[in-house]
Protein backbone atom coordinates (compact mmCIF):
# COMPACT_ATOMS: atom_id res chain seq x y z
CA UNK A 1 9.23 -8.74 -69.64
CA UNK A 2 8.98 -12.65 -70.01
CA UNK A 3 10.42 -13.31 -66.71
CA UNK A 4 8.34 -15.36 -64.12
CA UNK A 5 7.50 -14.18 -60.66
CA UNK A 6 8.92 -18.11 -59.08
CA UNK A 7 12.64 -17.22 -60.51
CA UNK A 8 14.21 -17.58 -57.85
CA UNK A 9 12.69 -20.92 -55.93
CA UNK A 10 13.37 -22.83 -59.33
CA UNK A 11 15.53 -19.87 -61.14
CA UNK A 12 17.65 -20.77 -64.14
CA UNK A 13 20.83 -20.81 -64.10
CA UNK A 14 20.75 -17.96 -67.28
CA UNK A 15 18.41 -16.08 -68.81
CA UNK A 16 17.18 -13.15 -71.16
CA UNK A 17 14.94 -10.45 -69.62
CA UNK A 18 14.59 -8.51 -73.04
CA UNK A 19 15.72 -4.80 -73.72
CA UNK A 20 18.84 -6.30 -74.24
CA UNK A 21 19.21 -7.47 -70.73
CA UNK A 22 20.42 -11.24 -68.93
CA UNK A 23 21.08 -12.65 -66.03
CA UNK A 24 23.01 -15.52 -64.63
CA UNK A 25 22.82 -17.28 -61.28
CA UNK A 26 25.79 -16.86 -59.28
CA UNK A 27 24.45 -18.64 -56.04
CA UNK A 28 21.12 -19.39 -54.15
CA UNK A 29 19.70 -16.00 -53.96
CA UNK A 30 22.36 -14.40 -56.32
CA UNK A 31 21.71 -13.03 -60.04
CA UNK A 32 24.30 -10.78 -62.19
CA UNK A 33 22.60 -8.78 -64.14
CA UNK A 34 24.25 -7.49 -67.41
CA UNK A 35 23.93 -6.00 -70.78
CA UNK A 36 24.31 -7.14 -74.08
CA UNK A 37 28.07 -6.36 -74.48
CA UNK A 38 28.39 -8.14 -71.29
CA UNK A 39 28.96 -5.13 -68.65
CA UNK A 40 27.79 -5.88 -65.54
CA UNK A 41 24.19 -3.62 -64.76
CA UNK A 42 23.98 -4.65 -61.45
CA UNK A 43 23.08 -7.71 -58.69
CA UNK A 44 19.35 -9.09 -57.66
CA UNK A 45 20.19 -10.83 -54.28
CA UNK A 46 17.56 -12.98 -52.26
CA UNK A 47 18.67 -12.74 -49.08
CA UNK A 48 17.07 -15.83 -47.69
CA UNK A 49 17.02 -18.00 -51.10
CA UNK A 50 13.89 -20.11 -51.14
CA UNK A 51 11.20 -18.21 -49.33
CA UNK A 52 8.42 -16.14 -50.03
CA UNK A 53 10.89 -12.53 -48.91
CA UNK A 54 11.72 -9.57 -51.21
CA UNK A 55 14.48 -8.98 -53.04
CA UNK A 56 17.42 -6.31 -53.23
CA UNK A 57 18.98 -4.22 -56.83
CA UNK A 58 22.28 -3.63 -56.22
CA UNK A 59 24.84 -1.41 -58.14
CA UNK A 60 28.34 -1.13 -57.87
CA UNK A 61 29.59 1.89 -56.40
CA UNK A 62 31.52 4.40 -58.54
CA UNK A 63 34.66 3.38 -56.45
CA UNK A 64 34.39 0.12 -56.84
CA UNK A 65 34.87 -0.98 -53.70
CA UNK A 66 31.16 -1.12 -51.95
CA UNK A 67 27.86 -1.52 -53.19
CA UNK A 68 24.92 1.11 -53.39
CA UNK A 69 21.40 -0.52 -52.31
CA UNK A 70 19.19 0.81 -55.21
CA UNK A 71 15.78 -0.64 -52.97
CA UNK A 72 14.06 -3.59 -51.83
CA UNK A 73 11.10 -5.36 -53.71
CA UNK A 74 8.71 -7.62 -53.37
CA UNK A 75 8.84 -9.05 -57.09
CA UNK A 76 11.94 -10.32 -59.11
CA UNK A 77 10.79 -8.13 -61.78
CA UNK A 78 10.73 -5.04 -59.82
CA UNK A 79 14.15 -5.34 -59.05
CA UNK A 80 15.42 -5.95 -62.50
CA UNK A 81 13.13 -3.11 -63.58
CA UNK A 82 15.01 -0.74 -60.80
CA UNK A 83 18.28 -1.63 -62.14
CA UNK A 84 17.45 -1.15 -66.00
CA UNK A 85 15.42 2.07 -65.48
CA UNK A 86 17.60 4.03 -62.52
């Protein structure tokens, strides 16, 4: 994965993660993760955008009306690895 651990204090705006994977900044602390044939994977969010916290992989939930926590991380890449591998 060619992603950098400082994404999100000076994230892109877009990006490729490999495997077929990309993300795009929605908001400070906000990244949509999707596929190549653009279907939404899930959501890294930063809850307080800027310092040194974790982050949280989020899915949408089969009813698409909630979303379902997949975990908390310490790393940007952990997260996006949670979302491509669960």
């Amino acid at each position: 994965m060619s992603v950098s651990t400082s994404i999100p204090s000076l994230a892109p705006v877009r990006g490729s993660i490999g495997a077929g994977l990309s993300f795009s900044q929605l908001n400070n602390g906000l990244w949509r993760i999707t596929r190549a044939d653009g279907s939404v994977l899930g959501y890294v969010e930063q809850p307080t955008a800027g310092s040194a916290g974790g982050y949280t992989a989020k899915r949408l939930s089969p009813d698409r009306r909630s979303f379902r926590v997949v975990g908390e991380f310490r790393t940007f890449e952990d997260a996006l690895a949670s979302l491509r591998f669960s």
